[in-house]
N, C-alpha and C. Protein backbone atom coordinates (compact mmCIF):
# COMPACT_ATOMS: atom_id res chain seq x y z
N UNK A 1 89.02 -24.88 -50.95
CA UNK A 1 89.83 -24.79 -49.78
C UNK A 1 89.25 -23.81 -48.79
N UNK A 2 88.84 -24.01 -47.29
CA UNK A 2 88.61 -23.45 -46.31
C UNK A 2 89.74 -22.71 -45.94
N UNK A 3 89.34 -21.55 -44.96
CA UNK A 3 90.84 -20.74 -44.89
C UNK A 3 90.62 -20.53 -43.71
N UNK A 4 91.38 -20.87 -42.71
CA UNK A 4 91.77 -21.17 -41.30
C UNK A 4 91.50 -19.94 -40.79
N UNK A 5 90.54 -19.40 -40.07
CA UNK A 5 90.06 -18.51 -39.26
C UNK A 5 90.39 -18.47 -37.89
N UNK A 6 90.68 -17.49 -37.08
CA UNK A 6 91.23 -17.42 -35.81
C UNK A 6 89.48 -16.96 -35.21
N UNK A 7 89.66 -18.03 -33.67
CA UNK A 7 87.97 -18.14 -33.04
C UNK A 7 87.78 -16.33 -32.89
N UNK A 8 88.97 -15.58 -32.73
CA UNK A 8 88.66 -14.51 -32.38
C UNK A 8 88.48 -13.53 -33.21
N UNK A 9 88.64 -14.07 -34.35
CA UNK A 9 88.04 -13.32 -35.51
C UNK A 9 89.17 -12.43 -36.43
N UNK A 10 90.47 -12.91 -35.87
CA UNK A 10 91.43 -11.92 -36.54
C UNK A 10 91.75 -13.02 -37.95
N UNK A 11 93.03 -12.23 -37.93
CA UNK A 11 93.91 -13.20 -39.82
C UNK A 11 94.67 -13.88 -38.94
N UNK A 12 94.72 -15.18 -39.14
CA UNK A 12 96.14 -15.90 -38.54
C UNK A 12 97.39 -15.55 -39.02
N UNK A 13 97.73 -15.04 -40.36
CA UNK A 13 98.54 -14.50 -40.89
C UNK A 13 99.03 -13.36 -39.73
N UNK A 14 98.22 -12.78 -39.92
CA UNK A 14 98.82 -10.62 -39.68
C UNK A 14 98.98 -11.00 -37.96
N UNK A 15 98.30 -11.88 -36.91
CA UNK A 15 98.47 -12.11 -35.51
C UNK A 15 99.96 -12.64 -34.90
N UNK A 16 100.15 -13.59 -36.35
CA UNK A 16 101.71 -14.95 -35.93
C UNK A 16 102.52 -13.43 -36.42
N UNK A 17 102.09 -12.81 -37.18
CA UNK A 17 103.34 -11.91 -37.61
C UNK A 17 103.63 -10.86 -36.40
N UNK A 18 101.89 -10.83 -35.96
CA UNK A 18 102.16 -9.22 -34.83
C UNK A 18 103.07 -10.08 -33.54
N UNK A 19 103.17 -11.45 -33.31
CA UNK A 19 103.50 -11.40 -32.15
C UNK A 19 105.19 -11.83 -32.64
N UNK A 20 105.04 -12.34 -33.86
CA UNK A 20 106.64 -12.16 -34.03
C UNK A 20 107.27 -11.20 -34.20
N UNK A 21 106.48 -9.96 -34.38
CA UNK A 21 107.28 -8.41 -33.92
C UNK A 21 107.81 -8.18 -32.84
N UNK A 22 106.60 -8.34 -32.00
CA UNK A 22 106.62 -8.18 -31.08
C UNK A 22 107.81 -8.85 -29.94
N UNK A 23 108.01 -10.31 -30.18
CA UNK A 23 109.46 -11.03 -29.37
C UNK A 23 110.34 -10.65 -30.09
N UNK A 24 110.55 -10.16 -31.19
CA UNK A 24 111.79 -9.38 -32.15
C UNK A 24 111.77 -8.18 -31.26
N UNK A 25 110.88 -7.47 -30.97
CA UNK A 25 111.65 -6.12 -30.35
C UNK A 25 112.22 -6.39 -28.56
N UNK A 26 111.47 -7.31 -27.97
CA UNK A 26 111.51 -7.86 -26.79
C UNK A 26 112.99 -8.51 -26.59
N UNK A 27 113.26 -9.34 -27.40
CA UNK A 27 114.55 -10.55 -27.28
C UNK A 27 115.54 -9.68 -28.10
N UNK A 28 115.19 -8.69 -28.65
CA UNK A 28 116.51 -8.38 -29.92
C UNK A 28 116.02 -8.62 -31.37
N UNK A 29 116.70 -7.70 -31.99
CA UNK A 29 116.27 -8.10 -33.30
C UNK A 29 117.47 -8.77 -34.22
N UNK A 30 117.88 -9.97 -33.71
CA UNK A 30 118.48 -10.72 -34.86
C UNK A 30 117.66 -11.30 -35.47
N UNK A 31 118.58 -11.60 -36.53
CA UNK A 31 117.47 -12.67 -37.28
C UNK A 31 118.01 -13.67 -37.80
N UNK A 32 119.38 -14.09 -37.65
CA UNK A 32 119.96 -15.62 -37.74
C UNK A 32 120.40 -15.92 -36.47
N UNK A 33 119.98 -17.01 -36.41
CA UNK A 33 120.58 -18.18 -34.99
C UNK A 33 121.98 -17.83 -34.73
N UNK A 34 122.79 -17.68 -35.68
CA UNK A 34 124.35 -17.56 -35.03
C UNK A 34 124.73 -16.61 -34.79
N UNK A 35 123.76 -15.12 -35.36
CA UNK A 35 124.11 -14.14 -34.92
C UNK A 35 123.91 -13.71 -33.76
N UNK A 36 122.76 -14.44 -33.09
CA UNK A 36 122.13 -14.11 -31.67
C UNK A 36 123.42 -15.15 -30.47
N UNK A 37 123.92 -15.58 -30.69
CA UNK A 37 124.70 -16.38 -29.63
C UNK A 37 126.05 -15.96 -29.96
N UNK A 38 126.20 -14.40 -28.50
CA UNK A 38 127.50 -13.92 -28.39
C UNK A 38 128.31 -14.57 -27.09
N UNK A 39 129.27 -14.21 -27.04
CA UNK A 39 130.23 -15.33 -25.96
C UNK A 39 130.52 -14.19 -24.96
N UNK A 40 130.39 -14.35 -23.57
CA UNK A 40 130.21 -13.59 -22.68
C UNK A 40 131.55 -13.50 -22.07
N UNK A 41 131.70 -12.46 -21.76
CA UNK A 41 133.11 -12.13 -21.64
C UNK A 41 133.65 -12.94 -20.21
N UNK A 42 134.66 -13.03 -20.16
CA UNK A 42 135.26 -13.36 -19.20
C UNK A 42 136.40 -13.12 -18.60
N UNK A 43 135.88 -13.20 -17.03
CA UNK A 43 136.75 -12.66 -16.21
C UNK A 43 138.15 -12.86 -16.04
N UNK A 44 139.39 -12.32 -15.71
CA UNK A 44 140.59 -12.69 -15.68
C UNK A 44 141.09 -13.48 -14.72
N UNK A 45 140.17 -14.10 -13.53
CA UNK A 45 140.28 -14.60 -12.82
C UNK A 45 139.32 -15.80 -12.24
N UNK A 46 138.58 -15.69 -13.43
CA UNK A 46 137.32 -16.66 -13.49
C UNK A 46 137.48 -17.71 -13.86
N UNK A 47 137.31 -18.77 -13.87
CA UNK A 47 137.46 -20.25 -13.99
C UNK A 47 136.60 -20.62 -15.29
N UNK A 48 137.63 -21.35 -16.42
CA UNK A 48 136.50 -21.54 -17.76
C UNK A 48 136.83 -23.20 -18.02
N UNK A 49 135.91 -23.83 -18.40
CA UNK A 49 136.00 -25.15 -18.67
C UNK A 49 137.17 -25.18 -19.57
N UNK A 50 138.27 -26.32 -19.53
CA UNK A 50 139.19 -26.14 -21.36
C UNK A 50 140.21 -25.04 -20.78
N UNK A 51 139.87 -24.06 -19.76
CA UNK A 51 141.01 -22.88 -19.60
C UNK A 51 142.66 -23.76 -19.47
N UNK A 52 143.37 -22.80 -18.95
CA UNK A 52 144.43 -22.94 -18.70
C UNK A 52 144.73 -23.13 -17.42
N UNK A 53 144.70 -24.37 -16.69
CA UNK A 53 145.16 -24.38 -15.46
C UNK A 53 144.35 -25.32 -15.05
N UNK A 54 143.45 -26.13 -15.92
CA UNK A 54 142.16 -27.07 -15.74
C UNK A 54 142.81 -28.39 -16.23
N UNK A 55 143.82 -28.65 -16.54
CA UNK A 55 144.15 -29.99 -16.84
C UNK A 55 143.93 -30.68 -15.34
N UNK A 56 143.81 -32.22 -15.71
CA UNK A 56 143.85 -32.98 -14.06
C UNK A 56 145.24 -32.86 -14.08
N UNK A 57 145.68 -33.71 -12.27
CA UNK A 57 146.55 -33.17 -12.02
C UNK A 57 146.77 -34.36 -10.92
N UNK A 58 148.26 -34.61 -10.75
CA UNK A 58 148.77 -36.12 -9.91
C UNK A 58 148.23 -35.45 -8.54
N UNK A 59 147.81 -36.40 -7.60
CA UNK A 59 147.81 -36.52 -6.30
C UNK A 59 148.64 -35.94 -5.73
N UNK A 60 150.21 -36.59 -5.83
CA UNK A 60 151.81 -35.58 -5.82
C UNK A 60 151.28 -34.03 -5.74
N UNK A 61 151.59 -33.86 -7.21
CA UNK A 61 151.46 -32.62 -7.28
C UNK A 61 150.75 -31.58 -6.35
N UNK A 62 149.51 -32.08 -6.17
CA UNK A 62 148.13 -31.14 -5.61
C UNK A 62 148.85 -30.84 -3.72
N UNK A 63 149.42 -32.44 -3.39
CA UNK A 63 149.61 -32.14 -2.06
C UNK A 63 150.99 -31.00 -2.16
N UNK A 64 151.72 -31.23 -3.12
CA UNK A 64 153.13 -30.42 -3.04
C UNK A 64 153.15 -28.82 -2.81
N UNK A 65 151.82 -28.23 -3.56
CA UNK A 65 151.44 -27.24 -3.90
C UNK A 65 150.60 -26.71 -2.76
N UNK A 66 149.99 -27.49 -1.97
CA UNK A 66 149.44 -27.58 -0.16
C UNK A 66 150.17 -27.13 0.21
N UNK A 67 151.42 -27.63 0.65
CA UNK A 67 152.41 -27.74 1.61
C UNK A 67 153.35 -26.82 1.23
N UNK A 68 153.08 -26.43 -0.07
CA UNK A 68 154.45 -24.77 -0.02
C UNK A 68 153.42 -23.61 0.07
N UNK A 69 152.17 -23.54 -0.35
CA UNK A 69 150.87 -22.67 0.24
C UNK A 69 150.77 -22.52 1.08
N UNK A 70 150.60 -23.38 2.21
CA UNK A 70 150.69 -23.36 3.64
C UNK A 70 151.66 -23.07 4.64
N UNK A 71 153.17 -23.50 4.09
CA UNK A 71 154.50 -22.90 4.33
C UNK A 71 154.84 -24.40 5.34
N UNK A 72 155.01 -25.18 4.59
CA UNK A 72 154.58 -26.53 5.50
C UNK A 72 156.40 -27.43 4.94
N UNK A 73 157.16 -27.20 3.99
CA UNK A 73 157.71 -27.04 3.28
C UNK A 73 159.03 -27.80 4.34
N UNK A 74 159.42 -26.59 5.03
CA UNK A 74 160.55 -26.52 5.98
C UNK A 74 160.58 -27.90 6.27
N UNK A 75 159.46 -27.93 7.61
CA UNK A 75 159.39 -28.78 8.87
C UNK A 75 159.03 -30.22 8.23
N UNK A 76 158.61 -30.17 7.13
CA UNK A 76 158.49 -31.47 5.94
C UNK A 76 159.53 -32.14 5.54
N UNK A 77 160.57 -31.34 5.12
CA UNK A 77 161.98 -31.62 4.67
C UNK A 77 162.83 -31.68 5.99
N UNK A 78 162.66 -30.86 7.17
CA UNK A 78 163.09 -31.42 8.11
C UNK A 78 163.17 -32.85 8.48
N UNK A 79 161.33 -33.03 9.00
CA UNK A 79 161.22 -34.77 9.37
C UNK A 79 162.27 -35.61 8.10
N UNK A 80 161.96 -35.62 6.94
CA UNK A 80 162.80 -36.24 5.75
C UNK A 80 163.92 -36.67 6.06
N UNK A 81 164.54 -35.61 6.59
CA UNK A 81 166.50 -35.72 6.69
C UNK A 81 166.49 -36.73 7.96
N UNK A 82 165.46 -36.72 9.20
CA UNK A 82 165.76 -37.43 10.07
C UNK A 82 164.89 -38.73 9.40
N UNK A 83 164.20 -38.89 8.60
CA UNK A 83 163.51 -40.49 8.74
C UNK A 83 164.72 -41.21 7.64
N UNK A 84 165.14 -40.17 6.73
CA UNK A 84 166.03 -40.63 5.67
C UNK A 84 167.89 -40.76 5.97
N UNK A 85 168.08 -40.50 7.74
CA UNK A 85 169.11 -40.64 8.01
C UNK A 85 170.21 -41.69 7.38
N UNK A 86 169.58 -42.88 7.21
CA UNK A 86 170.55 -44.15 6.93
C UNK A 86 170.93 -44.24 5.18
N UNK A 87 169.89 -43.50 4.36
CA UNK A 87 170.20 -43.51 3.67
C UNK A 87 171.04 -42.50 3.33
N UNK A 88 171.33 -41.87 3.76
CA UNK A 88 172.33 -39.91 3.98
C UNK A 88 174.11 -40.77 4.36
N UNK A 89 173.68 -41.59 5.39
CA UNK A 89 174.97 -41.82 6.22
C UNK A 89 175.53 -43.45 5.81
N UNK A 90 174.50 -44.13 5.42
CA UNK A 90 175.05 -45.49 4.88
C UNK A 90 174.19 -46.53 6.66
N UNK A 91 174.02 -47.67 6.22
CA UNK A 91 173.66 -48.32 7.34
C UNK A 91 174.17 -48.90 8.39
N UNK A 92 175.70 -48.85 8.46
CA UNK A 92 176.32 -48.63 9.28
C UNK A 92 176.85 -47.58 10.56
N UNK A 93 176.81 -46.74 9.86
CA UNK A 93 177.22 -45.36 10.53
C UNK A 93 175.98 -45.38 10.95
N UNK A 94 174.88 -45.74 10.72
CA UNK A 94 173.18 -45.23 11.07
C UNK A 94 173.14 -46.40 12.29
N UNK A 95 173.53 -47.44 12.35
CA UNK A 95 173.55 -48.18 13.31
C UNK A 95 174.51 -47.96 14.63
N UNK A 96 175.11 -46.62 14.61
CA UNK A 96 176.00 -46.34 15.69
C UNK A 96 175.46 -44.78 15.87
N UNK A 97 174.64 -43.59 15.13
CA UNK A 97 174.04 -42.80 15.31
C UNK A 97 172.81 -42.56 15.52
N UNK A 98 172.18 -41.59 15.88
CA UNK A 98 171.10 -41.32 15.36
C UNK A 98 170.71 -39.96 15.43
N UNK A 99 169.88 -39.40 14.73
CA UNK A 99 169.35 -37.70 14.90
C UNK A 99 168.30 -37.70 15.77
N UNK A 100 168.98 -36.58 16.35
CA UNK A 100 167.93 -36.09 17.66
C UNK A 100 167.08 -35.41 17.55
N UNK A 101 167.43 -34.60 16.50
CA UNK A 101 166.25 -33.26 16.56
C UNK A 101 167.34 -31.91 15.59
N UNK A 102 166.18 -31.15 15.18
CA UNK A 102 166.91 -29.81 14.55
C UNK A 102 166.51 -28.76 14.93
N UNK A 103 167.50 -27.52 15.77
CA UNK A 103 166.72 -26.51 16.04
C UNK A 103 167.41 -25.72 15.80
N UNK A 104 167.24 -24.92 15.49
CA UNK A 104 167.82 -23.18 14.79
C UNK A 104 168.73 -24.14 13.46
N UNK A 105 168.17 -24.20 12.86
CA UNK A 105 169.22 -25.11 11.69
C UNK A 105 170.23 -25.82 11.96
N UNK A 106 170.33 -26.78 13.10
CA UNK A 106 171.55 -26.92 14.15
C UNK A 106 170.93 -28.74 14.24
N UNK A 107 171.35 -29.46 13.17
CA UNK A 107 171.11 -30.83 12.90
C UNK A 107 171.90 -31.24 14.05
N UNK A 108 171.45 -31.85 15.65
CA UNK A 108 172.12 -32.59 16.28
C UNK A 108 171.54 -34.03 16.43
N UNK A 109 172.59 -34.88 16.34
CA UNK A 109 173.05 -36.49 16.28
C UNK A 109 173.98 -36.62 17.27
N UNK A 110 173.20 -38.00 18.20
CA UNK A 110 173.95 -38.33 19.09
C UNK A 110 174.61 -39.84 19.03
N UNK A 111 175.54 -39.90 18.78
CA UNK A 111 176.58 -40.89 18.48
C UNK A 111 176.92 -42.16 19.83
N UNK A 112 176.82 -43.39 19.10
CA UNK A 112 177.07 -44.48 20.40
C UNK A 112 178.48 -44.45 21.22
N UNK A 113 179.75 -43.36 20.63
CA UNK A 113 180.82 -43.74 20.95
C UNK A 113 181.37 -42.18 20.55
N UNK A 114 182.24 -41.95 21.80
CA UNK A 114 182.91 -40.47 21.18
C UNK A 114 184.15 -41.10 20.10
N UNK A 115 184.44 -42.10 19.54
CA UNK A 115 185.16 -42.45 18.37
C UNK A 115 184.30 -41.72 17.58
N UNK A 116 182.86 -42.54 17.19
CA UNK A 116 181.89 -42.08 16.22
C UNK A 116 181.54 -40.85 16.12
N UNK A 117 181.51 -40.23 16.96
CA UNK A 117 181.15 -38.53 17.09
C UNK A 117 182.42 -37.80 16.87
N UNK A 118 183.64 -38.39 16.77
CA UNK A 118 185.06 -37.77 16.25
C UNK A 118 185.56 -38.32 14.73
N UNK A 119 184.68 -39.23 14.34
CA UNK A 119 184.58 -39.46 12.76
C UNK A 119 183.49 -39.02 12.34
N UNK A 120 182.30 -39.28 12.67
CA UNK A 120 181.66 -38.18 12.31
C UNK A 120 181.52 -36.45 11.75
N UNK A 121 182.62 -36.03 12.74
CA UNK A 121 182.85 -34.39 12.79
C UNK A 121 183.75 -34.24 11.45
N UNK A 122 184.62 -35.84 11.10
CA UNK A 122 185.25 -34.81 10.48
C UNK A 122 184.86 -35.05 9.35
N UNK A 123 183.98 -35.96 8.88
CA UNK A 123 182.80 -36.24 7.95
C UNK A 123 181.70 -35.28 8.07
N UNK A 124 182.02 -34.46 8.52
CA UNK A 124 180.80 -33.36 8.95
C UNK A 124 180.42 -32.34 7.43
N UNK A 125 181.45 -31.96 6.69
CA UNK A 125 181.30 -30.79 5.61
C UNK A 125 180.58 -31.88 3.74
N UNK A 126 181.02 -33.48 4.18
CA UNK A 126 180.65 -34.04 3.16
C UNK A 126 179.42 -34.59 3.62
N UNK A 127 178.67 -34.35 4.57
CA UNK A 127 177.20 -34.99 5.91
C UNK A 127 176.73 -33.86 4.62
N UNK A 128 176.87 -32.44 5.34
CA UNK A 128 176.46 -31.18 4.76
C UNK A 128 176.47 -31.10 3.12
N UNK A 129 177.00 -31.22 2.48
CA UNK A 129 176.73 -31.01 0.78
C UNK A 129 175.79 -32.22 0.98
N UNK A 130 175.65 -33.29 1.27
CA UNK A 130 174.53 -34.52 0.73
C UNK A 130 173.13 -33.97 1.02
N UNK A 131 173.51 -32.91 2.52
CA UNK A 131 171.95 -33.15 2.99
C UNK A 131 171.93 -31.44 2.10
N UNK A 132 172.25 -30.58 1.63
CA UNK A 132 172.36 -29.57 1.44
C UNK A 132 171.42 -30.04 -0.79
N UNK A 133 172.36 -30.86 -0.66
CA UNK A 133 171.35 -31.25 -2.46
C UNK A 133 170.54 -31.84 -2.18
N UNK A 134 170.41 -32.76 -1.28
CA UNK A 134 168.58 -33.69 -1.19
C UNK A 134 167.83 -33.29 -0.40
N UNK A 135 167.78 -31.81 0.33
CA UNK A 135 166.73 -31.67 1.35
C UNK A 135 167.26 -30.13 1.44
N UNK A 136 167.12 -29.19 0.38
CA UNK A 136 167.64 -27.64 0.22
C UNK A 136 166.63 -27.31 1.40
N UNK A 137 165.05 -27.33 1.45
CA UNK A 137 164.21 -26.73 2.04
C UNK A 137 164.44 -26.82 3.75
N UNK A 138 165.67 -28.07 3.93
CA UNK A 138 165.36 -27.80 5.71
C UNK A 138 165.97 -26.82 6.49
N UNK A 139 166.35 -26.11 5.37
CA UNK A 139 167.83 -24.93 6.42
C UNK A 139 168.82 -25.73 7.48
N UNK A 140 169.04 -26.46 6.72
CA UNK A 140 170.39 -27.19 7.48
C UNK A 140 171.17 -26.50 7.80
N UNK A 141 171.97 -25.39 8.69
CA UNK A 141 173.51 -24.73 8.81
C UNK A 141 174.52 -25.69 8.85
N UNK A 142 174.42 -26.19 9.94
CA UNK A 142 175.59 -27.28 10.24
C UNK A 142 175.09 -28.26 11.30
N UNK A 143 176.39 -29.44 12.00
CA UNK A 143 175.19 -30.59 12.11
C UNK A 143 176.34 -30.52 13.64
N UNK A 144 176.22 -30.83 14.28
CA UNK A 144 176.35 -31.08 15.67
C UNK A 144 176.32 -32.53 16.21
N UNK A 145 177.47 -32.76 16.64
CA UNK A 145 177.73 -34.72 16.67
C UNK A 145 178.17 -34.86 18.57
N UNK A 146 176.86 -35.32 19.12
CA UNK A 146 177.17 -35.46 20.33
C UNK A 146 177.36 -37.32 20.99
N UNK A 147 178.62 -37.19 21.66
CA UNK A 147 178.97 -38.67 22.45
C UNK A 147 177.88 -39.18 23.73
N UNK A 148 178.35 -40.34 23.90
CA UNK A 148 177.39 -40.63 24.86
C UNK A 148 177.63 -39.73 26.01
N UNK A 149 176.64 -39.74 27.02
CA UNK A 149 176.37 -39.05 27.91
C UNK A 149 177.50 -39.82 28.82
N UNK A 150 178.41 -39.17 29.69
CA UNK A 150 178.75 -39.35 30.90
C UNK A 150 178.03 -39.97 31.96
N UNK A 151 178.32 -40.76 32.60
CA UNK A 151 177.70 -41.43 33.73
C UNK A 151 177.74 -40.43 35.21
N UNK A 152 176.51 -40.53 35.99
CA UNK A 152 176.48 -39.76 37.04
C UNK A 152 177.02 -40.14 38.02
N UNK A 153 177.81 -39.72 38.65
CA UNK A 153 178.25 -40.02 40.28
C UNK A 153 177.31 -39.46 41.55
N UNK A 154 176.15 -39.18 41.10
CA UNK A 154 175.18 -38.83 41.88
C UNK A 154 174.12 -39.30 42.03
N UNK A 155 174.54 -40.69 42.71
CA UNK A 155 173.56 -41.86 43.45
C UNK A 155 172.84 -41.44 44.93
N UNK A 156 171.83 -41.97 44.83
CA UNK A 156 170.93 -41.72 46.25
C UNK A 156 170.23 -40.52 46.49
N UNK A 157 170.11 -40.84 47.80
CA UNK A 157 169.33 -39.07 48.28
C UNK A 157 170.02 -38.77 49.01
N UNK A 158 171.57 -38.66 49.22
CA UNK A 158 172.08 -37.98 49.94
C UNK A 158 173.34 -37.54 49.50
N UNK A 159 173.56 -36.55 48.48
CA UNK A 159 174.57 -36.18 47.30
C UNK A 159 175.23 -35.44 48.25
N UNK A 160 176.59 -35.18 48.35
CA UNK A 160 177.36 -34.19 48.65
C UNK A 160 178.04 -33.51 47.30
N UNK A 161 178.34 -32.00 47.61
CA UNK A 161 178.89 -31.09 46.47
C UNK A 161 179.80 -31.80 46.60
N UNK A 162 181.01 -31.06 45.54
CA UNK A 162 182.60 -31.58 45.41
C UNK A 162 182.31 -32.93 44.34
N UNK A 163 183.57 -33.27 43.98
CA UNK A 163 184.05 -34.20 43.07
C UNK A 163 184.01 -35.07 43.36
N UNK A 164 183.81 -35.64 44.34
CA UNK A 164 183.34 -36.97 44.47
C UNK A 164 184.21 -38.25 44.64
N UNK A 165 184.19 -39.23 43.97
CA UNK A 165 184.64 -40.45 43.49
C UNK A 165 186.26 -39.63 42.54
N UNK A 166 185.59 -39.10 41.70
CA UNK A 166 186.93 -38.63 41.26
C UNK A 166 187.94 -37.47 41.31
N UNK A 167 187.82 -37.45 42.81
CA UNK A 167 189.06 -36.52 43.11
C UNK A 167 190.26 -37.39 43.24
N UNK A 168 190.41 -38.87 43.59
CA UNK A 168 191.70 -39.51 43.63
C UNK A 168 192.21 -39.82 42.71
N UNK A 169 191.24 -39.76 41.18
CA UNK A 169 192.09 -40.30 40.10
C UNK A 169 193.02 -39.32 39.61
N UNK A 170 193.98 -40.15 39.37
CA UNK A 170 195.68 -39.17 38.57
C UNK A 170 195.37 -37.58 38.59
């Protein structure tokens, strides 16, 4: 048997050993595979594959969590109460009302008939608990039920002050 000589004249033995000293003192000196692979700590605010808070997650959800982040919440549940009017009031009553707008928490609806805007009012505190459980976020206070508008007696371009037409009635 020939015995494997290094061209440079050393022991192949005592060289593989010097340089495996040598990355032993360089890399660490473990000397089993599982002892060398420690788990790096992690941050309390760091993102880990498998963590807690990494499950997927509905479409729903992600936008819901937008929109109370953003403070988007209110004026969301606002539009709601007005697109969801008919279903709040029934489709009748929705066919003789409608919502105008909400400002300072002040739900006003303007009614086809001051009948409707005087049944309305007094349907006003059971309006309020419906919209008060299906739409908590719009700050509803109370709701404001306005009749049709009065007709103008102020035709043309040449108005005079005073009462007009109806100073002779009764």
């Amino acid at each position: 048997m020939s015995e494997h000589r290094d061209p440079a004249g050393g022991d192949p033995a005592t060289e593989s050993a010097a340089v495996y000293l040598r990355f032993k003192a360089l890399f660490g000196g473990t000397t089993s595979r599982a002892a060398g692979r420690r788990r790096r700590r992690v941050e309390p605010n760091e993102s880990v594959p498998y963590g807690v808070g990494r499950d997927p997650r509905g479409l729903g959800d992600v936008v819901d969590d937008l929109t109370s982040e953003l403070g988007w919440n209110s004026p969301l549940a606002r539009s709601e109460v007005i697109a969801s009017w008919p279903d709040l009031v029934g489709m009748e009553t929705a066919a003789h009302s409608e919502p105008v707008g909400i400002d300072n928490g002040v739900l006003t609806v303007s009614c086809a008939s001051t009948a409707w805007a005087t049944q309305l009012r007094i349907m006003r505190g059971e309006l309020m608990k419906h919209i008060a459980l299906r739409f908590p976020e719009a700050g509803i206070e109370s709701i404001r039920f306005r009749g049709p508008d009065a007709p103008s007696w102020k035709r043309g371009p040449r108005a005079v002050p005073g009462r007009g037409p109806r100073d002779t009635y009764g």
